[in-house]
C-alpha atoms as a PDB file:
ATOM      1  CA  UNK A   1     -11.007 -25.287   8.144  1.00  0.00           C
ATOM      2  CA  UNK A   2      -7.357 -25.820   7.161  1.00  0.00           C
ATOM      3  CA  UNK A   3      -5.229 -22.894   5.846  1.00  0.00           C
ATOM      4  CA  UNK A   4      -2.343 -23.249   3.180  1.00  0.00           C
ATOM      5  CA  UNK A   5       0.208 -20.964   3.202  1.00  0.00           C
ATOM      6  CA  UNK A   6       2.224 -20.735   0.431  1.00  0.00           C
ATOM      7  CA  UNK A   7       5.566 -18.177  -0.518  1.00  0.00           C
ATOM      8  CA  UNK A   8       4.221 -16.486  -3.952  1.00  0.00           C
ATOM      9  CA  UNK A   9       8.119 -14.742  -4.469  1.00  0.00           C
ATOM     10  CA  UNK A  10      11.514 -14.958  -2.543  1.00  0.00           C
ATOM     11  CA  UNK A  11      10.881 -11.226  -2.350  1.00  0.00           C
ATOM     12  CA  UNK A  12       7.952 -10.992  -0.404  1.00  0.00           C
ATOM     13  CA  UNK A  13       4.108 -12.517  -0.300  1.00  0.00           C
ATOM     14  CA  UNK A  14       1.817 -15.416   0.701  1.00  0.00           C
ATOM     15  CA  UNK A  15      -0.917 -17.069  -0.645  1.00  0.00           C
ATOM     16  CA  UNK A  16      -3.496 -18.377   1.597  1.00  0.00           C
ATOM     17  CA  UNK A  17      -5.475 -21.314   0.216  1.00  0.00           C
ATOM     18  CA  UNK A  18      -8.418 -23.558   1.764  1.00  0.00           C
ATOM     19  CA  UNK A  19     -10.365 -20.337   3.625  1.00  0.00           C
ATOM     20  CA  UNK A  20     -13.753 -19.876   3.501  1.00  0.00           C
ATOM     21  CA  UNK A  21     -14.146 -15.844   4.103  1.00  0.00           C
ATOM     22  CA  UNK A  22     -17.527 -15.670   4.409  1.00  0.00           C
ATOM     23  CA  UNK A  23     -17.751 -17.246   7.288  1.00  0.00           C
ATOM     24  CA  UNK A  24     -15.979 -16.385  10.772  1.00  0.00           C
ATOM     25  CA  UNK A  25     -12.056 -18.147  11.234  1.00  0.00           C
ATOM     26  CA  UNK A  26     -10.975 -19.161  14.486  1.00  0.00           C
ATOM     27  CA  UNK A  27      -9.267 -17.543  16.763  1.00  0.00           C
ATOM     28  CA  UNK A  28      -6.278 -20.070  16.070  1.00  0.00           C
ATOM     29  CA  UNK A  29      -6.491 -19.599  12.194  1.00  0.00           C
ATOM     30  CA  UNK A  30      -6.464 -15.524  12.836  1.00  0.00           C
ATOM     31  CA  UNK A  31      -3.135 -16.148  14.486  1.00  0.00           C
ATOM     32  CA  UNK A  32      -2.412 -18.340  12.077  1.00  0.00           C
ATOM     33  CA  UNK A  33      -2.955 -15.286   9.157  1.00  0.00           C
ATOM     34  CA  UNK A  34      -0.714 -12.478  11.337  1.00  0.00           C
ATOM     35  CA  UNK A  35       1.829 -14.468  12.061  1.00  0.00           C
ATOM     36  CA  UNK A  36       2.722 -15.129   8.917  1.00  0.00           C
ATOM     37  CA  UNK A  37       1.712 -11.800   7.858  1.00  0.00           C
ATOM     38  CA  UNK A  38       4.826 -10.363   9.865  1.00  0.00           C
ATOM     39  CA  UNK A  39       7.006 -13.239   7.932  1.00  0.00           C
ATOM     40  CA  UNK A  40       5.948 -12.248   4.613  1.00  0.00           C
ATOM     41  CA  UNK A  41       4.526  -8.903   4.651  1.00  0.00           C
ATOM     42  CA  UNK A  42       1.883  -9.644   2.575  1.00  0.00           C
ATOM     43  CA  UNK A  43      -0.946 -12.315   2.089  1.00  0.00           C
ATOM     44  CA  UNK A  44      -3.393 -12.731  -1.001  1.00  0.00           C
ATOM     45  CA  UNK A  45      -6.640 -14.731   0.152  1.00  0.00           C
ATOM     46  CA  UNK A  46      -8.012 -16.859  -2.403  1.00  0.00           C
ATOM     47  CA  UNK A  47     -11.662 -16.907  -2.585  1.00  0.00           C
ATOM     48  CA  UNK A  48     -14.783 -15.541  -4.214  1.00  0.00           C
ATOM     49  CA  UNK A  49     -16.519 -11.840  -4.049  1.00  0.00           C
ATOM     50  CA  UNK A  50     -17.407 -10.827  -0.750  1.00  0.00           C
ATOM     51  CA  UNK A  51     -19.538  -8.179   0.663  1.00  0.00           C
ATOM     52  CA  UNK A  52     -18.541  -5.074   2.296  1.00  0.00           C
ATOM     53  CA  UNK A  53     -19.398  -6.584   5.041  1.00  0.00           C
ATOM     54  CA  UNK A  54     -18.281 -10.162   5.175  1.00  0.00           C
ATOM     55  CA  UNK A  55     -14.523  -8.190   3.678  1.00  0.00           C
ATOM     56  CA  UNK A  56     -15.058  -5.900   6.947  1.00  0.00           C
ATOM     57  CA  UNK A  57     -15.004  -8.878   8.784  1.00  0.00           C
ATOM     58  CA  UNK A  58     -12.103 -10.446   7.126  1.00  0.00           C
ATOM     59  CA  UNK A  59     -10.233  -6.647   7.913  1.00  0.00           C
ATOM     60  CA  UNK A  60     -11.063  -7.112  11.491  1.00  0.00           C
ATOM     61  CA  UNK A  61      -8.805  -9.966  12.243  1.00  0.00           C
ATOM     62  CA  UNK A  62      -5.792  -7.956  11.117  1.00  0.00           C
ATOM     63  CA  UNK A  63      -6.573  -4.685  13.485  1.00  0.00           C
ATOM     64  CA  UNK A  64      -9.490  -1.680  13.122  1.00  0.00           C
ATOM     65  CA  UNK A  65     -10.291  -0.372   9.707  1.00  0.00           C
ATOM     66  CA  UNK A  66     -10.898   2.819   9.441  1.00  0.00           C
ATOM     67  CA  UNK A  67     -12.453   5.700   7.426  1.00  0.00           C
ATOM     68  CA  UNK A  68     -10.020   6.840   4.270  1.00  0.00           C
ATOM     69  CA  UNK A  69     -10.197  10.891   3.760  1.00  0.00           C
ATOM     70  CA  UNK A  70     -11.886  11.196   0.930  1.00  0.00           C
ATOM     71  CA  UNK A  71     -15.406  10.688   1.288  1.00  0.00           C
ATOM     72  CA  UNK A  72     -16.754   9.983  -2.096  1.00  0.00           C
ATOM     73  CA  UNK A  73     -15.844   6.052  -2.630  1.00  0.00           C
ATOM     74  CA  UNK A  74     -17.256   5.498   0.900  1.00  0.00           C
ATOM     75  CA  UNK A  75     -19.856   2.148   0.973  1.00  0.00           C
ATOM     76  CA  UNK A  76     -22.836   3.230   2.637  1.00  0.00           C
ATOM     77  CA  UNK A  77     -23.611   0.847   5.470  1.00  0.00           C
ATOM     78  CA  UNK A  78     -20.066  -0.251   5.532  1.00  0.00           C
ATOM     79  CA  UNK A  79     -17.880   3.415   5.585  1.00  0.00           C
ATOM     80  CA  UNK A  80     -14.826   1.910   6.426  1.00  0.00           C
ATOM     81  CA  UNK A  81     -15.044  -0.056   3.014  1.00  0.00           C
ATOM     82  CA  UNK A  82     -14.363   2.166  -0.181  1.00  0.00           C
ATOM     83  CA  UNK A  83     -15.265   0.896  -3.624  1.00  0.00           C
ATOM     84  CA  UNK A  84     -12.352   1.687  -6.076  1.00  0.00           C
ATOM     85  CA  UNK A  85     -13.341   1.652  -9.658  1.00  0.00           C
ATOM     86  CA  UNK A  86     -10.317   2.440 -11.924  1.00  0.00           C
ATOM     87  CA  UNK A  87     -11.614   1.826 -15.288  1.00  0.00           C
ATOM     88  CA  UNK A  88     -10.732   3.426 -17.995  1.00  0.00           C
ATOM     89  CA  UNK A  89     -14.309   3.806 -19.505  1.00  0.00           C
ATOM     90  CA  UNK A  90     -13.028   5.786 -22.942  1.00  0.00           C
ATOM     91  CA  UNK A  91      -9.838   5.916 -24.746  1.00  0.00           C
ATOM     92  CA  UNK A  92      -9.335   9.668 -23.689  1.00  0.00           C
ATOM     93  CA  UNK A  93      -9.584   8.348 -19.956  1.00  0.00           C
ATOM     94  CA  UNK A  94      -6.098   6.257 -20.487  1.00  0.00           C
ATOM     95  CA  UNK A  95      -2.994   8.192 -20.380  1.00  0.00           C
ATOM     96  CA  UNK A  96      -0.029   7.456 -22.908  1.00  0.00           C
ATOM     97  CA  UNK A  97       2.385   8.039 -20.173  1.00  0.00           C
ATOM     98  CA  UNK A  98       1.966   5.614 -17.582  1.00  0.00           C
ATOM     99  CA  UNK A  99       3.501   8.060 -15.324  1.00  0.00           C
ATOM    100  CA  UNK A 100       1.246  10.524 -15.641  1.00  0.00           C
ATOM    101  CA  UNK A 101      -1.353   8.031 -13.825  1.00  0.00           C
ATOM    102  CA  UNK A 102      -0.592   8.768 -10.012  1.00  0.00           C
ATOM    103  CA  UNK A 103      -1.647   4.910  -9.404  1.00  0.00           C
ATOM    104  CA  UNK A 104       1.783   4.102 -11.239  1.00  0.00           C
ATOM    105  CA  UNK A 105       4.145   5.893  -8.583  1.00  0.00           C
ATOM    106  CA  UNK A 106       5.674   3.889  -5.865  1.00  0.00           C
ATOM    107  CA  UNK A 107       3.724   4.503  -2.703  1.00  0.00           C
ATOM    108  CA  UNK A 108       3.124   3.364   0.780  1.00  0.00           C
ATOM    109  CA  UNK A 109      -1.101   4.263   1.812  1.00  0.00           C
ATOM    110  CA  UNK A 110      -1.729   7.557   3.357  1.00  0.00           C
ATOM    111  CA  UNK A 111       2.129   8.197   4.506  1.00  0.00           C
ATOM    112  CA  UNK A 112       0.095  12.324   4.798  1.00  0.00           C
ATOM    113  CA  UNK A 113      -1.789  11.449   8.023  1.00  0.00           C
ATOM    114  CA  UNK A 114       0.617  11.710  11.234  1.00  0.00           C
ATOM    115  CA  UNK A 115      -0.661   8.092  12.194  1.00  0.00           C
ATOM    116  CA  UNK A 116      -0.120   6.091   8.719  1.00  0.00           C
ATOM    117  CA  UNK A 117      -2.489   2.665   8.582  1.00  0.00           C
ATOM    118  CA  UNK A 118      -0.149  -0.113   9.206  1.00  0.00           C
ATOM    119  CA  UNK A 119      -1.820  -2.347   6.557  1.00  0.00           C
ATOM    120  CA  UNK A 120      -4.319  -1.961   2.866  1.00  0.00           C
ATOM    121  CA  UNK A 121      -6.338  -4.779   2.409  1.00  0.00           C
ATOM    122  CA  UNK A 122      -7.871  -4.920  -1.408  1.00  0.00           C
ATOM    123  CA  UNK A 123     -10.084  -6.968  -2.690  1.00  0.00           C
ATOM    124  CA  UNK A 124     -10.655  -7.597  -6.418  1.00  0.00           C
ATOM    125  CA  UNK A 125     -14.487  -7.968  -7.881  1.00  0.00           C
ATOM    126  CA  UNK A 126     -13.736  -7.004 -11.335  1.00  0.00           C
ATOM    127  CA  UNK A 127     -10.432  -7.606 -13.225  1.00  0.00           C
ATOM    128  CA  UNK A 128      -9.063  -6.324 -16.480  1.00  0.00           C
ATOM    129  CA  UNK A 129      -8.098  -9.564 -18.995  1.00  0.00           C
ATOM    130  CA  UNK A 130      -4.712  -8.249 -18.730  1.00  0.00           C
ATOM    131  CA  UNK A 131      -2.102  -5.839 -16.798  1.00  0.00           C
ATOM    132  CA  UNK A 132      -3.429  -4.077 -14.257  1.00  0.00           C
ATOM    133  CA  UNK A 133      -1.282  -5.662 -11.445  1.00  0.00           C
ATOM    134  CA  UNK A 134      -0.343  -4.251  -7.953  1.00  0.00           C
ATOM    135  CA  UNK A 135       3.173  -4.351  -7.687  1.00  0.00           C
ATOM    136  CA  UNK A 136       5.152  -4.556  -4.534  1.00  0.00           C
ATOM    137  CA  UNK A 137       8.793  -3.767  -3.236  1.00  0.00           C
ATOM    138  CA  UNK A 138       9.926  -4.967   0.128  1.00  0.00           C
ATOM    139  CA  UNK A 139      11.854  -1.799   1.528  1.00  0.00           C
ATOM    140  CA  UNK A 140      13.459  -3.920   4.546  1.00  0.00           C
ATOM    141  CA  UNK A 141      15.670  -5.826   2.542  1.00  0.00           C
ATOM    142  CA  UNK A 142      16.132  -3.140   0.874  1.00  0.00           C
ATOM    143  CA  UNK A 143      17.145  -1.092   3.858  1.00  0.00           C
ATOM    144  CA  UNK A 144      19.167  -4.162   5.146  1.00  0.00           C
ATOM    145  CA  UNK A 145      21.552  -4.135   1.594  1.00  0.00           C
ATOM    146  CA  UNK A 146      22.333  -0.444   2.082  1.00  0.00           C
ATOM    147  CA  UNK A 147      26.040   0.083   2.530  1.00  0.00           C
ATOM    148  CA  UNK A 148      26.833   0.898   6.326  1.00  0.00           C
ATOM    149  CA  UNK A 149      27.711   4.341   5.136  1.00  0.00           C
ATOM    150  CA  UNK A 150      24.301   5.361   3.499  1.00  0.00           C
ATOM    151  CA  UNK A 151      22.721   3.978   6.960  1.00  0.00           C
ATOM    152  CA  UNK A 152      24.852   5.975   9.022  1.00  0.00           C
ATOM    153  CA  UNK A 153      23.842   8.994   6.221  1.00  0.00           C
ATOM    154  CA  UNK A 154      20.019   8.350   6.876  1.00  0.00           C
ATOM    155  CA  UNK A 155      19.881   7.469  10.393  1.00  0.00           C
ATOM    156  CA  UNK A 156      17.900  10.368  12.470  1.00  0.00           C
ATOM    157  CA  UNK A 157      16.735  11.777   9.488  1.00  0.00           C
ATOM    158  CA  UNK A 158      12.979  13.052   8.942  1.00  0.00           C
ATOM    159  CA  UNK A 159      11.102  13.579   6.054  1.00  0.00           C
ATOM    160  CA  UNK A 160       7.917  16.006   5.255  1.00  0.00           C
ATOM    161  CA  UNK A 161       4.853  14.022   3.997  1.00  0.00           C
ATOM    162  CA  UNK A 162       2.185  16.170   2.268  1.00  0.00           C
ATOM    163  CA  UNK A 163      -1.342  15.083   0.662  1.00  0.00           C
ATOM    164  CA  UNK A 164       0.712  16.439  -2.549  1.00  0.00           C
ATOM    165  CA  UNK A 165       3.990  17.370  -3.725  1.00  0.00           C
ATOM    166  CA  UNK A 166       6.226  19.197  -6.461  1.00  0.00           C
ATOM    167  CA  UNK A 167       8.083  16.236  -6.572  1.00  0.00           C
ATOM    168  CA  UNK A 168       5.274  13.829  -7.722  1.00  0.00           C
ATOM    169  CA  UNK A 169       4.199  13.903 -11.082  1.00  0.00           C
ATOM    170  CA  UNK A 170       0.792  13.961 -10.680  1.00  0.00           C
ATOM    171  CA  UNK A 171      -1.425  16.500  -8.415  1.00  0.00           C
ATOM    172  CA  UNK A 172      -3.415  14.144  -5.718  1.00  0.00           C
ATOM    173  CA  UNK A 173      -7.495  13.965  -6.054  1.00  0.00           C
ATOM    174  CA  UNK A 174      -8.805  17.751  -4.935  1.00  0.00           C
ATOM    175  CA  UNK A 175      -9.929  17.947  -1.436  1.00  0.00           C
ATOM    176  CA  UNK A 176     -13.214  19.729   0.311  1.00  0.00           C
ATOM    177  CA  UNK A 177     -12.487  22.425   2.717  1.00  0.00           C
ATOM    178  CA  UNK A 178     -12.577  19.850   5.385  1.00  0.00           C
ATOM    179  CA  UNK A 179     -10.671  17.135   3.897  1.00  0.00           C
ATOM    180  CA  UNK A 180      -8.145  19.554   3.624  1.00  0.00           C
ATOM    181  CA  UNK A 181      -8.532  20.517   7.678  1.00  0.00           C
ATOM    182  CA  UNK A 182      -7.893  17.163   7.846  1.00  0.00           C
ATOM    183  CA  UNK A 183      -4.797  16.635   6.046  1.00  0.00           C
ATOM    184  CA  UNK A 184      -1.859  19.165   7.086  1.00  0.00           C
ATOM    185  CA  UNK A 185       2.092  18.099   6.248  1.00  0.00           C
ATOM    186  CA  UNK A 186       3.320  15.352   8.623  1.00  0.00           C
ATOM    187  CA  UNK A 187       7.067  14.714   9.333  1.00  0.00           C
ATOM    188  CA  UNK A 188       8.108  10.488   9.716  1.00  0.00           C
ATOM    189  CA  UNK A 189      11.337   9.363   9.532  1.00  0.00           C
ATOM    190  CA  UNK A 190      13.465   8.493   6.855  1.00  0.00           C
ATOM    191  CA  UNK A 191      13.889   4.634   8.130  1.00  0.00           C
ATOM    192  CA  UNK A 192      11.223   3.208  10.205  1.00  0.00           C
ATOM    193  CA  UNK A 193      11.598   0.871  12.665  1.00  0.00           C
ATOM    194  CA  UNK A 194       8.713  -2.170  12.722  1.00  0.00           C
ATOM    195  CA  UNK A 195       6.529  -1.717  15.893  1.00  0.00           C
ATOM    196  CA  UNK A 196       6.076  -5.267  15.711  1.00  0.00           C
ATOM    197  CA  UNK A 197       9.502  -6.640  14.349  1.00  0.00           C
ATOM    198  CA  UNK A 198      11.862  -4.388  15.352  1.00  0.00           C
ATOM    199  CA  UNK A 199      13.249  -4.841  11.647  1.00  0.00           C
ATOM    200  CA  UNK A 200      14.216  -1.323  10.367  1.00  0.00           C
ATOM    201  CA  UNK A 201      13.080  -0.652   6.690  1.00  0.00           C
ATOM    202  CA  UNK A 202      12.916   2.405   4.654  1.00  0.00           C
ATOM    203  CA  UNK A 203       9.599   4.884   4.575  1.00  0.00           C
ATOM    204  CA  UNK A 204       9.436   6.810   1.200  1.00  0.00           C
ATOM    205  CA  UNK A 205       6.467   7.715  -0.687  1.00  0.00           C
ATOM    206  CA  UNK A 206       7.575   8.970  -4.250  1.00  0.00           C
ATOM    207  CA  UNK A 207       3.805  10.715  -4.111  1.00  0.00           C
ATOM    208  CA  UNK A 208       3.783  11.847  -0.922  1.00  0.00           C
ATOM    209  CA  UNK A 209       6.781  12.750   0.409  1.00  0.00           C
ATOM    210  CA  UNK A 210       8.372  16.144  -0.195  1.00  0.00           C
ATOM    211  CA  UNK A 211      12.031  16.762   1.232  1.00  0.00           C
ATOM    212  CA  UNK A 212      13.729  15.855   4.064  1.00  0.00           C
ATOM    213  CA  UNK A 213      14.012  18.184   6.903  1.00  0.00           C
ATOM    214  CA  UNK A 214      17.179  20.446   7.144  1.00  0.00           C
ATOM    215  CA  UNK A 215      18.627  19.451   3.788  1.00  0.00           C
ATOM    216  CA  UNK A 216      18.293  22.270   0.785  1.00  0.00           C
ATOM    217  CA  UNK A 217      15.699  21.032  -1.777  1.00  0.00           C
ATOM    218  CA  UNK A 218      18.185  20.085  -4.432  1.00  0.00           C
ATOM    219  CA  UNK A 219      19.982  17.915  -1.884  1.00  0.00           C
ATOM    220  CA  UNK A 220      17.011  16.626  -0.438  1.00  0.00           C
ATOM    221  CA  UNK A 221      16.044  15.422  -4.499  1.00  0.00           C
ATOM    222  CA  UNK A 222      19.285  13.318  -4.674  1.00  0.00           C
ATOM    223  CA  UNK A 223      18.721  11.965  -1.550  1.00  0.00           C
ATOM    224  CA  UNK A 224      15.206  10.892  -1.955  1.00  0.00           C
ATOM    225  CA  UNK A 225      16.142  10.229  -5.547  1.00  0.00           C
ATOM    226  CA  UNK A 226      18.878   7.313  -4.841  1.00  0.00           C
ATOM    227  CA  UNK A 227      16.374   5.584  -1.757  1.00  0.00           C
ATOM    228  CA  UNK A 228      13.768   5.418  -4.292  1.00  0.00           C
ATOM    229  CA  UNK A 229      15.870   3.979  -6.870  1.00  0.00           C
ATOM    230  CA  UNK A 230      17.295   1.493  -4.400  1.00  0.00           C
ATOM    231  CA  UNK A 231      14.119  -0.184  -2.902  1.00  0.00           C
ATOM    232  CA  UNK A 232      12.666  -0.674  -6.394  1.00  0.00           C
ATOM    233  CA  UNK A 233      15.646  -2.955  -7.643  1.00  0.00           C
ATOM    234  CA  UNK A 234      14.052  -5.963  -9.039  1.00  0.00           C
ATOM    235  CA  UNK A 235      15.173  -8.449  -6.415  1.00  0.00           C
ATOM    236  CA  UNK A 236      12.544  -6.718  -3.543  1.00  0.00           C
ATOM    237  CA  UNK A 237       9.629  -6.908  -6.247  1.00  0.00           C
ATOM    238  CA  UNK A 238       6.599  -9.048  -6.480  1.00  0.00           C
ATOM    239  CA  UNK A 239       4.001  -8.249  -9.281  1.00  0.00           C
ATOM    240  CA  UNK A 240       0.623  -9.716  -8.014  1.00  0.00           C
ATOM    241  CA  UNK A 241      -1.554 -11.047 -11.215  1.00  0.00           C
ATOM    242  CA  UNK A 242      -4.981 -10.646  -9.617  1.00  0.00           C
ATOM    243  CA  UNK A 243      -7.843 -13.069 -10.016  1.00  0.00           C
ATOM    244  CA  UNK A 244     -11.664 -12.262  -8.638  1.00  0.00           C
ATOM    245  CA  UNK A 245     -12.191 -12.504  -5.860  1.00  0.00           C
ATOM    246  CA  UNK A 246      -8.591 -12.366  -4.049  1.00  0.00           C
ATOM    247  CA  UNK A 247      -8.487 -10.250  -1.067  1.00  0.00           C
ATOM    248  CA  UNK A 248      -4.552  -8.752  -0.562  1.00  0.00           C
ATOM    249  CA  UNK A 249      -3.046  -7.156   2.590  1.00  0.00           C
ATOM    250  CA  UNK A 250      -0.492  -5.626   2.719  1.00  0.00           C
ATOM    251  CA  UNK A 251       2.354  -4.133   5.560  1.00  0.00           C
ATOM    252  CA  UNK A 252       2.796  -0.481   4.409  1.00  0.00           C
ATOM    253  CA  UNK A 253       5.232  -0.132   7.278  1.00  0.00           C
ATOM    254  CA  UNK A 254       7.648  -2.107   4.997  1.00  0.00           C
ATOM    255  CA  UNK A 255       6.441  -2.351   1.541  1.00  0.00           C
ATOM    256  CA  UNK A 256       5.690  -0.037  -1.421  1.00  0.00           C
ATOM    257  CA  UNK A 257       3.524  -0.817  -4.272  1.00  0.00           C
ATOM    258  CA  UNK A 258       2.593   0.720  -7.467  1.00  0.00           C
ATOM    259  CA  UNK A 259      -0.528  -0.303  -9.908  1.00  0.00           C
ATOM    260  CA  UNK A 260       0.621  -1.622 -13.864  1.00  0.00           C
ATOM    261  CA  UNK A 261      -2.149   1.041 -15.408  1.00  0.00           C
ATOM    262  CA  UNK A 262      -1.621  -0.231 -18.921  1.00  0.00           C
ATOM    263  CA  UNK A 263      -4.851  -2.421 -19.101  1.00  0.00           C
ATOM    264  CA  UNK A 264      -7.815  -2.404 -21.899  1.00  0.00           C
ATOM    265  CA  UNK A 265     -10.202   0.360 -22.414  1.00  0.00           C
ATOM    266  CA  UNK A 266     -13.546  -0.119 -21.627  1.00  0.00           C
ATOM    267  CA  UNK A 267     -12.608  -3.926 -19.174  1.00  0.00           C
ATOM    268  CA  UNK A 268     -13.580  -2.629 -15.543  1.00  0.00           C
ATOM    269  CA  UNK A 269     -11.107  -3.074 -13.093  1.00  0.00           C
ATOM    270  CA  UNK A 270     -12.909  -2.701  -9.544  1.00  0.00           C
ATOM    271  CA  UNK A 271     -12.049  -3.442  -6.051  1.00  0.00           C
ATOM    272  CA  UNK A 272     -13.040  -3.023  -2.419  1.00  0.00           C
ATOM    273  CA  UNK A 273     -10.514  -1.263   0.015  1.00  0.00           C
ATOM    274  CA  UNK A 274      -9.835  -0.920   3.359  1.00  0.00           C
ATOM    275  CA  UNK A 275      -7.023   0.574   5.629  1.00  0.00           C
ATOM    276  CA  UNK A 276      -6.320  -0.382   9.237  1.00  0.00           C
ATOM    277  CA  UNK A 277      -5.216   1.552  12.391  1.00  0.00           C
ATOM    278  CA  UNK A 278      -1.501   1.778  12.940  1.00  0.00           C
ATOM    279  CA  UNK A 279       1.158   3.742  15.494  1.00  0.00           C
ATOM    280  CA  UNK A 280       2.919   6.439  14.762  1.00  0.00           C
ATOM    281  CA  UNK A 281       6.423   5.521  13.018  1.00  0.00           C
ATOM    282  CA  UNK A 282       9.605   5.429  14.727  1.00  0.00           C
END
């Protein structure tokens, strides 16, 4: 097997062509995919509909998946895989407001637990004949095209990261008793250095993250406020059209992404996730 890598944006992303995921890679081609993983940030596979446990596989050469917290998309044999459905099966289900779709915020994957998974892999089995793209904003250039003096503002700063948050405009999915056990406030810091790179980018999770530590809450708003507008400046975005059968995976210790919810009523629009292990940021 020969794998083609190919730049999908100046931004940020890779397409990987000539794979066959059902079967096992090499260990050459598996350093092959996470090395240029750490150059781009993010790689789409091109291929057909796996199951959850040929995509388990395909998780495994980028680290150890793991368990999300909520329990009820869990696969049965395979509970590291989750099976998202996000169709809107009647009008009612489809908000006017985008916004008011918590999909549509810009996130980074469980930023709540104190050990955040250092990379989502998706994988598409079902896609919408329009919108519904996963869009992504690369928050180390960002970080890098700060002025000196807004780095010298954010560096040491922390920031509380809750399973919800005033400042989001949606409430999260409810919780069991011990989901919620599971989930207290975590504090990360406001930039986050790569554990594999070095590269500093910034770590801010418009649904997650509630105010930064030692700052009054109005403060703390303009703050978080003008990061959030800065990493989601149109030169650090890619918009990824999917296509069945693509599996994506992504670095959330440097990237953001947000879902384009405005897709037909009625099309289903289902995938297959998984999250895998990180360290704690620095």
């Amino acid at each position: 097997m020969t794998l083609e890598i190919r730049p999908l944006s100046e931004a940020l992303g890779a397409e990987v062509l000539g794979g066959n995921f059902t079967e096992p890679l090499s260990a050459a081609e598996v350093e092959q995919l996470n090395s240029a993983f750490l150059v781009y940030h993010l790689l789409c596979l091109r291929g057909t509909p796996l199951s959850p446990e040929a995509f388990f596989q395909v998780a495994g050469y980028f680290g150890m998946p793991f368990t999300e917290t909520t329990r009820r998309n869990w696969v049965g044999d395979v509970p590291e895989i989750s099976r998202l459905e996000s169709t809107y099966k009647t009008q009612d289900a489809k908000p006017e407001d985008p916004r008011l779709n918590r999909r549509s915020g810009w996130h980074t994957d469980h930023s709540f637990k104190e050990i955040p998974p250092k990379a989502t892999l998706l994988h598409g089995h079902e896609i919408p004949s329009e919108a519904g793209q996963t869009r992504f904003c690369n928050t180390e250039s960002a970080y890098k095209d700060l002025p000196t003096s807004t780095k010298q503002r954010l560096e040491g700063l922390m920031a509380v990261h809750s399973y919800d948050t005033e400042r989001a405009p949606v409430c999260a999915v409810e919780r069991t008793a011990q989901e919620i056990a599971e989930t207290p406030d975590v504090v990360h810091p406001l930039v986050r250095t790569h554990d594999e790179t070095g590269e500093k980018a910034l770590f801010f999770n418009s649904n997650r993250t509630d105010r930064i530590v030692g700052l009054e809450r109005a403060e703390s708003d303009r703050l978080l406020d003008h990061i959030h507008d800065r990493m989601i400046q149109p030169q650090y975005r890619y918009d990824h059209d999917w296509r069945v059968g693509d599996i994506v995976v992504w670095d959330n210790r440097c990237l953001i992404h947000s879902v384009n919810v405005d897709y037909p009523v009625g099309q289903p629009r289902i995938h297959l996730r998984t999250l895998i292990k990180g360290d704690r940021p620095q």
